[in-house]
C-alpha atoms as a PDB file:
ATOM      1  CA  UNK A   1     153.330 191.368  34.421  1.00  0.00           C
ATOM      2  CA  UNK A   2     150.786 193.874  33.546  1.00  0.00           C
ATOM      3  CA  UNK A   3     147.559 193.486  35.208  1.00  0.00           C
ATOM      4  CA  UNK A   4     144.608 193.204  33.269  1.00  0.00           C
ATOM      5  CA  UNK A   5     141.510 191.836  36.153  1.00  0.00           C
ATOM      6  CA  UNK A   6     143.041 192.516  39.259  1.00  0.00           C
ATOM      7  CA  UNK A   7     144.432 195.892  40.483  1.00  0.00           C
ATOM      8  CA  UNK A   8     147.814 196.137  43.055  1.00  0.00           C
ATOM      9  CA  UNK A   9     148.244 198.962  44.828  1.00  0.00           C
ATOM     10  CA  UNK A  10     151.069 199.500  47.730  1.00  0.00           C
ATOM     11  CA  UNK A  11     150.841 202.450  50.667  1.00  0.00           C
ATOM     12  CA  UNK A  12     153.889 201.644  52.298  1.00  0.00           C
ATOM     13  CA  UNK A  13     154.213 198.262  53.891  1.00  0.00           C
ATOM     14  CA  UNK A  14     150.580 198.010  52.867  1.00  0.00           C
ATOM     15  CA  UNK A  15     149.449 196.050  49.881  1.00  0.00           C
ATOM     16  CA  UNK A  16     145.883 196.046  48.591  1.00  0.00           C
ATOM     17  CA  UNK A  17     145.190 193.919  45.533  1.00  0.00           C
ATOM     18  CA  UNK A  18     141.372 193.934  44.182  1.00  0.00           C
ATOM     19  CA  UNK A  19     139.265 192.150  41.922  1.00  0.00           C
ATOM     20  CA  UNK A  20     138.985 194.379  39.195  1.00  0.00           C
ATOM     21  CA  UNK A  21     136.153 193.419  36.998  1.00  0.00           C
ATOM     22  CA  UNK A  22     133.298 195.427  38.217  1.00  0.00           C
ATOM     23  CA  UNK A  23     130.890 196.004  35.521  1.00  0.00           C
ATOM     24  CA  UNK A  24     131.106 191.781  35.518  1.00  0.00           C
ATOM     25  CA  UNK A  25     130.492 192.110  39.237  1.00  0.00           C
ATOM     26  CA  UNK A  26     134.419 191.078  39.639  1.00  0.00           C
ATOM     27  CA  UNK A  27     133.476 187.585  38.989  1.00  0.00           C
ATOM     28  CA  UNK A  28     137.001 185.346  38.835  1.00  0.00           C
ATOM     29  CA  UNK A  29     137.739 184.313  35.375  1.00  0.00           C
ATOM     30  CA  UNK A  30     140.862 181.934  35.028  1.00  0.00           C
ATOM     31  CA  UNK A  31     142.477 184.921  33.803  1.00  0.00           C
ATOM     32  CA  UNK A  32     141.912 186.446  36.959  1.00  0.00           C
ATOM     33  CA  UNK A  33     142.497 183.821  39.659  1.00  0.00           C
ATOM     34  CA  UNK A  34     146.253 183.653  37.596  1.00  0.00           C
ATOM     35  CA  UNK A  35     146.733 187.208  37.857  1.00  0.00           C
ATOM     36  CA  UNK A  36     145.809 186.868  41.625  1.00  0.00           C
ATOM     37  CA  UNK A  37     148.645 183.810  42.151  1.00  0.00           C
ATOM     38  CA  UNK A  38     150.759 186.083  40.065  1.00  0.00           C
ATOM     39  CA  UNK A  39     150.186 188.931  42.582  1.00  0.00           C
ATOM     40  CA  UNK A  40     150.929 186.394  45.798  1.00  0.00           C
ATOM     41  CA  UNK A  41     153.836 185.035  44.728  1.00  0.00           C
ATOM     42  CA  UNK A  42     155.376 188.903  44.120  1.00  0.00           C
ATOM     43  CA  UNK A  43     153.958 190.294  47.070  1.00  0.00           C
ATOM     44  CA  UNK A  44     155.789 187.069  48.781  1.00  0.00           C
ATOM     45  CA  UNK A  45     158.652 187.821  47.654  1.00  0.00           C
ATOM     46  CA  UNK A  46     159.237 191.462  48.437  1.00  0.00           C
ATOM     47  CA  UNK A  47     160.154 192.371  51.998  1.00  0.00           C
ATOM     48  CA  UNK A  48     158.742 195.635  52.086  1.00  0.00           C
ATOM     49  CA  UNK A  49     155.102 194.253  51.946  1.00  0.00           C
ATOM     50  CA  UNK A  50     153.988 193.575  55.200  1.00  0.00           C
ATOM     51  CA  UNK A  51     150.245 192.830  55.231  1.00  0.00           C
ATOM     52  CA  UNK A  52     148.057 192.285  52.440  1.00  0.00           C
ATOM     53  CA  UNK A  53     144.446 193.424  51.915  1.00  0.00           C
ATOM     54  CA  UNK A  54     141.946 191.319  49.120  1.00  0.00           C
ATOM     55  CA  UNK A  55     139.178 193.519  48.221  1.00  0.00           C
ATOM     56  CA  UNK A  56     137.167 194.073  44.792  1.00  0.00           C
ATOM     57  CA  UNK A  57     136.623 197.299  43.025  1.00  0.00           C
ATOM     58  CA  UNK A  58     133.382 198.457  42.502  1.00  0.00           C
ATOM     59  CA  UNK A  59     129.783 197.734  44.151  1.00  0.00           C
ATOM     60  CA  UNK A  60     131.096 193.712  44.754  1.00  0.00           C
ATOM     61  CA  UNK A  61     133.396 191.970  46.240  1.00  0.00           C
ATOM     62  CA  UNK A  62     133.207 188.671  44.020  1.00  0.00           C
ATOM     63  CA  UNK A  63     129.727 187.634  42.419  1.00  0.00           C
ATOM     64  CA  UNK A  64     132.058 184.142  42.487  1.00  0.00           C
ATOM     65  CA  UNK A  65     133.841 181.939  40.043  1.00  0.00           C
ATOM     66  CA  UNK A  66     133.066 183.215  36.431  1.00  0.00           C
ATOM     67  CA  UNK A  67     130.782 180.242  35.047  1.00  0.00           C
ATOM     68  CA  UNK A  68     130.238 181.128  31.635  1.00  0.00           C
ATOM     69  CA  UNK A  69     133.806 181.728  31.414  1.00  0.00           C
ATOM     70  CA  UNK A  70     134.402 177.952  32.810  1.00  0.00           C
ATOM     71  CA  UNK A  71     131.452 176.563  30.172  1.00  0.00           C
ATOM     72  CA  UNK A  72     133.464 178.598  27.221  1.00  0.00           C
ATOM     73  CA  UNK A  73     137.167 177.242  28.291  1.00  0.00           C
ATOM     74  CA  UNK A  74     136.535 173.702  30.353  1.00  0.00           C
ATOM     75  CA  UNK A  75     132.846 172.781  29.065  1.00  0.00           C
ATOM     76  CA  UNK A  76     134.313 169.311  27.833  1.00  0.00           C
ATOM     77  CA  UNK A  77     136.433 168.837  30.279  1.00  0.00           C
ATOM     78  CA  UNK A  78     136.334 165.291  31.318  1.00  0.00           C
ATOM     79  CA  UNK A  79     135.584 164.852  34.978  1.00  0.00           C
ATOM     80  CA  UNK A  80     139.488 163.836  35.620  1.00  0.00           C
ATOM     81  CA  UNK A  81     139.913 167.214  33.402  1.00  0.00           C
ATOM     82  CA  UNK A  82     137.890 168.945  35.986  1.00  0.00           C
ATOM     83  CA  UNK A  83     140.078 167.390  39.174  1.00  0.00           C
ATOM     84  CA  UNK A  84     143.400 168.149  37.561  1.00  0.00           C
ATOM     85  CA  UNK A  85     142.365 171.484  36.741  1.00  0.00           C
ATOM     86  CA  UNK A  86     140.404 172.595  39.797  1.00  0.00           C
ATOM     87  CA  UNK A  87     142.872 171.136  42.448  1.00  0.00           C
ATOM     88  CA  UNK A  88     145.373 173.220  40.924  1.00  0.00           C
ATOM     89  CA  UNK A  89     143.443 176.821  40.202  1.00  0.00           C
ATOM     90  CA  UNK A  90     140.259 177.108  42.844  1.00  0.00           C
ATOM     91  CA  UNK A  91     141.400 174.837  45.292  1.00  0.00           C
ATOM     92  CA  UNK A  92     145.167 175.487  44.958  1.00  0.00           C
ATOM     93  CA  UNK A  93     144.301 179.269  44.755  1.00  0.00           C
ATOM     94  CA  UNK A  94     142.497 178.938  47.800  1.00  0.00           C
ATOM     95  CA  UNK A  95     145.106 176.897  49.710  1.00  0.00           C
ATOM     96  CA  UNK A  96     147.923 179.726  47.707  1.00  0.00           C
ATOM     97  CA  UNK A  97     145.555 182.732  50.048  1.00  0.00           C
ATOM     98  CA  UNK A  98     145.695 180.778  53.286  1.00  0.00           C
ATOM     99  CA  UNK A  99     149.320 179.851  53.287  1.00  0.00           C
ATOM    100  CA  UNK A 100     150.790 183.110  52.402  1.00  0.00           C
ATOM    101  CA  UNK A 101     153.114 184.129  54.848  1.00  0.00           C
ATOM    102  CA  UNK A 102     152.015 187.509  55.787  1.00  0.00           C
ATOM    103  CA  UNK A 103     149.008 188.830  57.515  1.00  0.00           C
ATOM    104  CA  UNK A 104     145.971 189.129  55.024  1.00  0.00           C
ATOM    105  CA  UNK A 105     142.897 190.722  55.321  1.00  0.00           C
ATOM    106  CA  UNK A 106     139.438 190.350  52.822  1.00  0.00           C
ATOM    107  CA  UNK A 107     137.567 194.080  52.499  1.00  0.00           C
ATOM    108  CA  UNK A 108     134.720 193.434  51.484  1.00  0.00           C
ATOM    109  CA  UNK A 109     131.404 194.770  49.719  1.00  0.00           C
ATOM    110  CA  UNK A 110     128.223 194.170  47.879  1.00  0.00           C
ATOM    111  CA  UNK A 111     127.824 190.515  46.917  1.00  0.00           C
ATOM    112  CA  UNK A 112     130.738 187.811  48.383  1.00  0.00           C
ATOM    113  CA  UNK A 113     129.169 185.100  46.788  1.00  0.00           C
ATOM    114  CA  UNK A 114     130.296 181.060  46.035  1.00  0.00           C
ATOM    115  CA  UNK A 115     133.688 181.394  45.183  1.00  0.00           C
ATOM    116  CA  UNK A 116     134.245 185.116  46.351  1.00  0.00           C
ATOM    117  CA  UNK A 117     133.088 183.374  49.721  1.00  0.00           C
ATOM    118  CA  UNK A 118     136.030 180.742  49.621  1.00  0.00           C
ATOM    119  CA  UNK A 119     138.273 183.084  48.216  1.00  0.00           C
ATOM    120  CA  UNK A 120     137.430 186.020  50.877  1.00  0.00           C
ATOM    121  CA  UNK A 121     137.142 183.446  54.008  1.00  0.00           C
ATOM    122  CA  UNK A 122     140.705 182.146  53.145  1.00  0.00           C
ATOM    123  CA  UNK A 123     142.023 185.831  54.687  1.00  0.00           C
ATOM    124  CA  UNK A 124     143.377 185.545  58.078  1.00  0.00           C
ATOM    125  CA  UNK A 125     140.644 188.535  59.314  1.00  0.00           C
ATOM    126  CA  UNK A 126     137.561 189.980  57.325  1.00  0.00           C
ATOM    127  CA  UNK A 127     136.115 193.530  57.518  1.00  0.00           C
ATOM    128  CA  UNK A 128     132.772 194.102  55.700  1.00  0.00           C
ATOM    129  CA  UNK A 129     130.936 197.066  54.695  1.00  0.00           C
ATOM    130  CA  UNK A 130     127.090 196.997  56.170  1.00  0.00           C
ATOM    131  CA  UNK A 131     125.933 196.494  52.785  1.00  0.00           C
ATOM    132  CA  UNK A 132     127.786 193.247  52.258  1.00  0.00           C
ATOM    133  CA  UNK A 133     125.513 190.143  51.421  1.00  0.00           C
ATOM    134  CA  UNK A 134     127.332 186.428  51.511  1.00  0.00           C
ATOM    135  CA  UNK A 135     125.954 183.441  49.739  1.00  0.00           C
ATOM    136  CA  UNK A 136     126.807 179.932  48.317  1.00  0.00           C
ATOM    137  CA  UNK A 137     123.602 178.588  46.765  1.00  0.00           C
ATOM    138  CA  UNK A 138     125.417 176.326  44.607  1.00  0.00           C
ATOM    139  CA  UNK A 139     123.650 173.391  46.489  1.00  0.00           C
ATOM    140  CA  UNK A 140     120.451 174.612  45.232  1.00  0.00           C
ATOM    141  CA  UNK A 141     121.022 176.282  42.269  1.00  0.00           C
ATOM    142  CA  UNK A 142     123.722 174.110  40.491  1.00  0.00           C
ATOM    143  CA  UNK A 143     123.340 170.739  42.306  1.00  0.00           C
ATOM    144  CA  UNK A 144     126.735 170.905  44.059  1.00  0.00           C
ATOM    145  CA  UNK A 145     127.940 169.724  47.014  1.00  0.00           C
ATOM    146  CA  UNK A 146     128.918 173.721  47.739  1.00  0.00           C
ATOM    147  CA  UNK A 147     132.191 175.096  46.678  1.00  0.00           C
ATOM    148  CA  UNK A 148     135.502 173.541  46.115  1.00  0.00           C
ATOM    149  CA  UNK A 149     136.964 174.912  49.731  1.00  0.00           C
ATOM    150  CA  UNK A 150     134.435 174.429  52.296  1.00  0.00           C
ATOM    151  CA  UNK A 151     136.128 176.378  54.298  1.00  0.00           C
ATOM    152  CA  UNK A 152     132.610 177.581  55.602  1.00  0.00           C
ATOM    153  CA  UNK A 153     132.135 175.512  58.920  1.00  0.00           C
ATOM    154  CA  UNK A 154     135.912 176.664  60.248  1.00  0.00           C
ATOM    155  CA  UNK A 155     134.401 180.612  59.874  1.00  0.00           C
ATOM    156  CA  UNK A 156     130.993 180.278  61.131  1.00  0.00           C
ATOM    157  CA  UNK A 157     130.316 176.623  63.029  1.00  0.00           C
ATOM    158  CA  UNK A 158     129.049 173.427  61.984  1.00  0.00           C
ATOM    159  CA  UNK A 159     125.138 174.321  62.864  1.00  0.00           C
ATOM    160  CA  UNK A 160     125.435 177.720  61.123  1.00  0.00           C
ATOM    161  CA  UNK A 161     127.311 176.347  58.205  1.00  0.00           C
ATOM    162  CA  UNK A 162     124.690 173.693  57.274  1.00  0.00           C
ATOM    163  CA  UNK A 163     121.992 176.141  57.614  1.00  0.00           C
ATOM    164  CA  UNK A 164     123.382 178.383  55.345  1.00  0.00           C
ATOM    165  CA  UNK A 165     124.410 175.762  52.848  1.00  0.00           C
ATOM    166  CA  UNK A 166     121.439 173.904  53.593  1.00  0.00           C
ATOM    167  CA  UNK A 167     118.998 176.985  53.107  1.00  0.00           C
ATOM    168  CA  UNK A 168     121.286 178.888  50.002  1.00  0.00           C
ATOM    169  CA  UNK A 169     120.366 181.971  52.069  1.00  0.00           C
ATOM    170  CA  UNK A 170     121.740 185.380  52.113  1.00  0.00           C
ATOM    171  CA  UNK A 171     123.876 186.408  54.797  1.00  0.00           C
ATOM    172  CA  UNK A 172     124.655 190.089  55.906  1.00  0.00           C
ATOM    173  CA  UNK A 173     127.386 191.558  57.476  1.00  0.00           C
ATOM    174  CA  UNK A 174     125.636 191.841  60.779  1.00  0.00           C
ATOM    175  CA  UNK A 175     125.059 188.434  60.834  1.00  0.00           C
ATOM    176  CA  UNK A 176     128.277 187.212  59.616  1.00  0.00           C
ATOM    177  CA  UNK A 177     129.586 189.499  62.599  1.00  0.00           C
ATOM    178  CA  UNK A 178     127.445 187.525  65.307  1.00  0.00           C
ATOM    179  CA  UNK A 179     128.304 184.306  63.922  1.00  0.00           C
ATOM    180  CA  UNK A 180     131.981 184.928  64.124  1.00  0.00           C
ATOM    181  CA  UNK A 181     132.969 185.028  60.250  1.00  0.00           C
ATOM    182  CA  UNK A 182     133.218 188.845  60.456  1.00  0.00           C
ATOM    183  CA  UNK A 183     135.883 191.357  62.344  1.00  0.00           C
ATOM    184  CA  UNK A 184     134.406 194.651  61.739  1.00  0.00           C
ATOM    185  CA  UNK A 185     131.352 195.769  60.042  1.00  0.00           C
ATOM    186  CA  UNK A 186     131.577 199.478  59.017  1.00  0.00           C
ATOM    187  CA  UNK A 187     129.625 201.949  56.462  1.00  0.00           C
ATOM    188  CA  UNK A 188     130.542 201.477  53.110  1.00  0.00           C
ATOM    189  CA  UNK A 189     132.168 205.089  53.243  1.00  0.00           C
ATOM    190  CA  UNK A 190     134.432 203.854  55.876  1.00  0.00           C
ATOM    191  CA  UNK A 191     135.395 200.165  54.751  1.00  0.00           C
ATOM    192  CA  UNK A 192     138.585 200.917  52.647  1.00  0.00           C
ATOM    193  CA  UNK A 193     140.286 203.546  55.675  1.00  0.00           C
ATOM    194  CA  UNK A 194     138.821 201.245  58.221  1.00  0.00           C
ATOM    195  CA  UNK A 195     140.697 198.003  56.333  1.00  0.00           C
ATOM    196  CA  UNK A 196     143.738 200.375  55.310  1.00  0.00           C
ATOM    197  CA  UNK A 197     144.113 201.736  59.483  1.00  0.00           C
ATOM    198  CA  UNK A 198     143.760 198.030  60.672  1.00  0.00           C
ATOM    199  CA  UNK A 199     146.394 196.900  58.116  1.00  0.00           C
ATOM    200  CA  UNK A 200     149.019 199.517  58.823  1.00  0.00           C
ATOM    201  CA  UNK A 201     148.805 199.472  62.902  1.00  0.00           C
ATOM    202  CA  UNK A 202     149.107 195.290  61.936  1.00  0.00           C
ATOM    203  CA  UNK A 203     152.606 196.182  59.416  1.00  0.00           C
ATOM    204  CA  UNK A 204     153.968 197.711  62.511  1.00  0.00           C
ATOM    205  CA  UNK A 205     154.687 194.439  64.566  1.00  0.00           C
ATOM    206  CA  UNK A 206     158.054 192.994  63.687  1.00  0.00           C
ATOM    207  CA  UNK A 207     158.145 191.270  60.218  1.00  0.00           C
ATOM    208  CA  UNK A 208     159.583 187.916  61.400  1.00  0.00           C
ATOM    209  CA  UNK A 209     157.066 187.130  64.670  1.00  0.00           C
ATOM    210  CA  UNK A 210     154.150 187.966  63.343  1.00  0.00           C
ATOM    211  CA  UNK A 211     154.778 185.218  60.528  1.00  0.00           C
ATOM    212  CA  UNK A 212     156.210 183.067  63.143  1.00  0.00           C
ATOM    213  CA  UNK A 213     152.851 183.846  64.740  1.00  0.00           C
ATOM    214  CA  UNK A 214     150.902 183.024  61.740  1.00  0.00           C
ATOM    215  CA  UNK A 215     152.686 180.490  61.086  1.00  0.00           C
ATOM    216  CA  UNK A 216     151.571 178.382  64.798  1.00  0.00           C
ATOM    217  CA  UNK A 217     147.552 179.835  64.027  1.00  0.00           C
ATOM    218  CA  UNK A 218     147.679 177.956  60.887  1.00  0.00           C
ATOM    219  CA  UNK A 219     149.136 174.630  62.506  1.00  0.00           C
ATOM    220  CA  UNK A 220     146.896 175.056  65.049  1.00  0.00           C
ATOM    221  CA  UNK A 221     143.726 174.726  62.570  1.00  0.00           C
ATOM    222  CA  UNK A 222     145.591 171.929  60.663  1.00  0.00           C
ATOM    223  CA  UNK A 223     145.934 169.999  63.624  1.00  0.00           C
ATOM    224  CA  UNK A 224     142.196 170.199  64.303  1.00  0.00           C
ATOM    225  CA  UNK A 225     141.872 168.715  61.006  1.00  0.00           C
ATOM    226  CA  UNK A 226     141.299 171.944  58.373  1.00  0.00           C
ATOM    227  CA  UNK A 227     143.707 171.195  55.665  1.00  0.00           C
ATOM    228  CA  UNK A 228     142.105 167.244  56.021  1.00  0.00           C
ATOM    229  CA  UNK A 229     138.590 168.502  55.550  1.00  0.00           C
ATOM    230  CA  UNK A 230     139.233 170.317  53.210  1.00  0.00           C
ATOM    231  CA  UNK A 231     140.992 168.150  50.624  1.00  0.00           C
ATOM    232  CA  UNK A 232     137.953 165.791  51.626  1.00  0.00           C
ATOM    233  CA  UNK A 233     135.546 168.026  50.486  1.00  0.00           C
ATOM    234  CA  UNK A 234     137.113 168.608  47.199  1.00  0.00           C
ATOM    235  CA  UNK A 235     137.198 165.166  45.725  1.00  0.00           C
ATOM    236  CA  UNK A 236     133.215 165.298  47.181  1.00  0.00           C
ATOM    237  CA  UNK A 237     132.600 168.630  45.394  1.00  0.00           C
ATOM    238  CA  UNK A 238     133.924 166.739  42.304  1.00  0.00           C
ATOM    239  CA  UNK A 239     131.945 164.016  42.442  1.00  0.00           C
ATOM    240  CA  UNK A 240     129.438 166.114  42.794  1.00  0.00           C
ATOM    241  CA  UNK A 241     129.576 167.515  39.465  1.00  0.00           C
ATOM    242  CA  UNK A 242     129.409 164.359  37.854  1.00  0.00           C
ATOM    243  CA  UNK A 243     126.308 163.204  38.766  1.00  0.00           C
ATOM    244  CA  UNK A 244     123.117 163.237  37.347  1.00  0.00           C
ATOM    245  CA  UNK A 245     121.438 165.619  39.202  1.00  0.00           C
ATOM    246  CA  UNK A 246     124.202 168.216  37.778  1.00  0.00           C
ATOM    247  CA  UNK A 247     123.682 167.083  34.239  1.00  0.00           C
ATOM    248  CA  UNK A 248     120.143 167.366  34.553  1.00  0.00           C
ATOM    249  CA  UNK A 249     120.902 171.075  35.884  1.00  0.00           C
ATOM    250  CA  UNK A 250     123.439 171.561  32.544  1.00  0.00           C
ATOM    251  CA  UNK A 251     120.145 169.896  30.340  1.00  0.00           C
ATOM    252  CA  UNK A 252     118.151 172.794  31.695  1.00  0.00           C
ATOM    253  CA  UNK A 253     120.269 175.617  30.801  1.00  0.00           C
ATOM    254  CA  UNK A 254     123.076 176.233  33.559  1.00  0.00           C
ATOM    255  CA  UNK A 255     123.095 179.791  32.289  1.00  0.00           C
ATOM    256  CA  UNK A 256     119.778 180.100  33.616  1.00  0.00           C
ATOM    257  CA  UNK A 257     120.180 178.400  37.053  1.00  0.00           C
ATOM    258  CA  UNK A 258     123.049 181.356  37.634  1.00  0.00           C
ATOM    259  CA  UNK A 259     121.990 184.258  36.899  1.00  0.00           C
ATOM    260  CA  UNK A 260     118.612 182.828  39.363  1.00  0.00           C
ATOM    261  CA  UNK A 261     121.497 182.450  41.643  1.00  0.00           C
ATOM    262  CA  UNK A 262     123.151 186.303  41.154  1.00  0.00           C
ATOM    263  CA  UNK A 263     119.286 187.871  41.450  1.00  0.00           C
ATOM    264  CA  UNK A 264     118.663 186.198  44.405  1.00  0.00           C
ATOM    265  CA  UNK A 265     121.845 187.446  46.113  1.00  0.00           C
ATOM    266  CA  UNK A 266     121.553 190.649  44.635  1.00  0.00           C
ATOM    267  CA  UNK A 267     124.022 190.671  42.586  1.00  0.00           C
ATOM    268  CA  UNK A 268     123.819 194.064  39.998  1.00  0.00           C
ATOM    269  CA  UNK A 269     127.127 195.442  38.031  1.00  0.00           C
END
């Protein structure tokens, strides 16, 4: 398969695959989000990939789920449509990030925003540039009950998590760092060897335990309740969408209501 919105690029046992739309501010088209699966299920399969690193090229990491794309292809989708087809690409995708096998980590930059935000916090670690800003104003902006993954109170806290969905604030790296969602927080000169350094000493522990040791994290979570949540959340992110505070949202020009959302995240190409 030939990539076309994501790049993949392997240094030895290392693979880093990147949003690759930057003058759209790498927002994640269907087109993309398949190319991504695409790139999981190969990187799966080949034993020589050890660890894999989810960045985006350019100034952004992910300005977030391409909307106009969405409006163009799934506009009059019916709201069973909209379940079928979300529980399989943006939630499944998510779910697809979190349940791959081998150690992944998000590098990222610039704007993390909505559904760069799920998609980056579904990594196993995160390492942000100083310049990274994190938001999910969809509450606010679009009349949604958040994202499709709210993934958001297992990476920061409950408290922090409403506040910040609560609010639609901005969030930088230095205070994702405090509230626990962040690893490392690094100049932007230094984010890809930073990410590249951590992934390669993590590609030399033995293939087979550090799955195995994946594998017990990740039960640990679910038995806490974070695969639960989160299929609870979708069906209440769908709902959501079909109420009348969305439609009145639609009425008022949606294309509006994001691109308020991308200025007041700071999201440029």
């Amino acid at each position: 398969m030939e990539y076309q919105q994501i790049s993949y690029e392997v240094f030895g046992a290392v693979l880093r695959v990147c949003h690759n739309r930057p003058d759209k501010g790498n927002a994640e088209t269907e087109q993309l989000l398949g190319e991504l699966d695409h790139a999981l299920e190969r990187a799966r399969n080949d034993d020589a990939i050890r660890v894999l690193i989810l960045g985006g090229k350019g100034k952004h990491f992910s300005a977030g789920h391409d909307l106009t794309d969405g409006l163009a292809t799934r506009g009059s989708f019916t709201p069973e449509q909209h379940w079928l087809w979300e529980i399989e690409h943006y939630y499944g995708n998510a779910l697809r990030i979190w349940d791959f096998p081998k150690p992944t980590i998000a590098q990222v930059q610039g704007a993390c925003i909505a559904g760069g935000f799920m998609v980056a916090n579904m990594c196993d670690l995160m390492v942000a540039s100083e310049d990274a800003l994190f938001s999910d104003p969809v509450v606010h902006s679009l009349a949604a009950a958040a994202v499709e993954v709210l993934v958001h109170p297992w990476v920061m806290g409950t408290r922090k998590a409403k506040e910040f969905l609560f609010t639609g604030q901005k969030l930088t790296a230095a205070e994702g760092k405090e509230w626990g969602m962040i690893n490392h927080v690094v100049p932007r000169a230094e984010l890809e060897d930073f990410t590249m350094k951590l992934a390669q000493h993590i590609a030399l522990a033995p293939p087979v335990a550090i799955r195995m040791i994946k594998r017990s994290l990740n039960r640990t979570a679910d038995m806490q309740g974070f695969r639960n949540s989160l299929a609870a959340h979708f069906d209440t992110h769908l709902l959501s969408t079909s109420t009348q505070e969305w439609k009145d949202v639609v009425a008022a020009g949606m294309a509006k209501s994001i691109e308020a959302a991308k200025n007041n995240a700071g999201v440029k190409s």
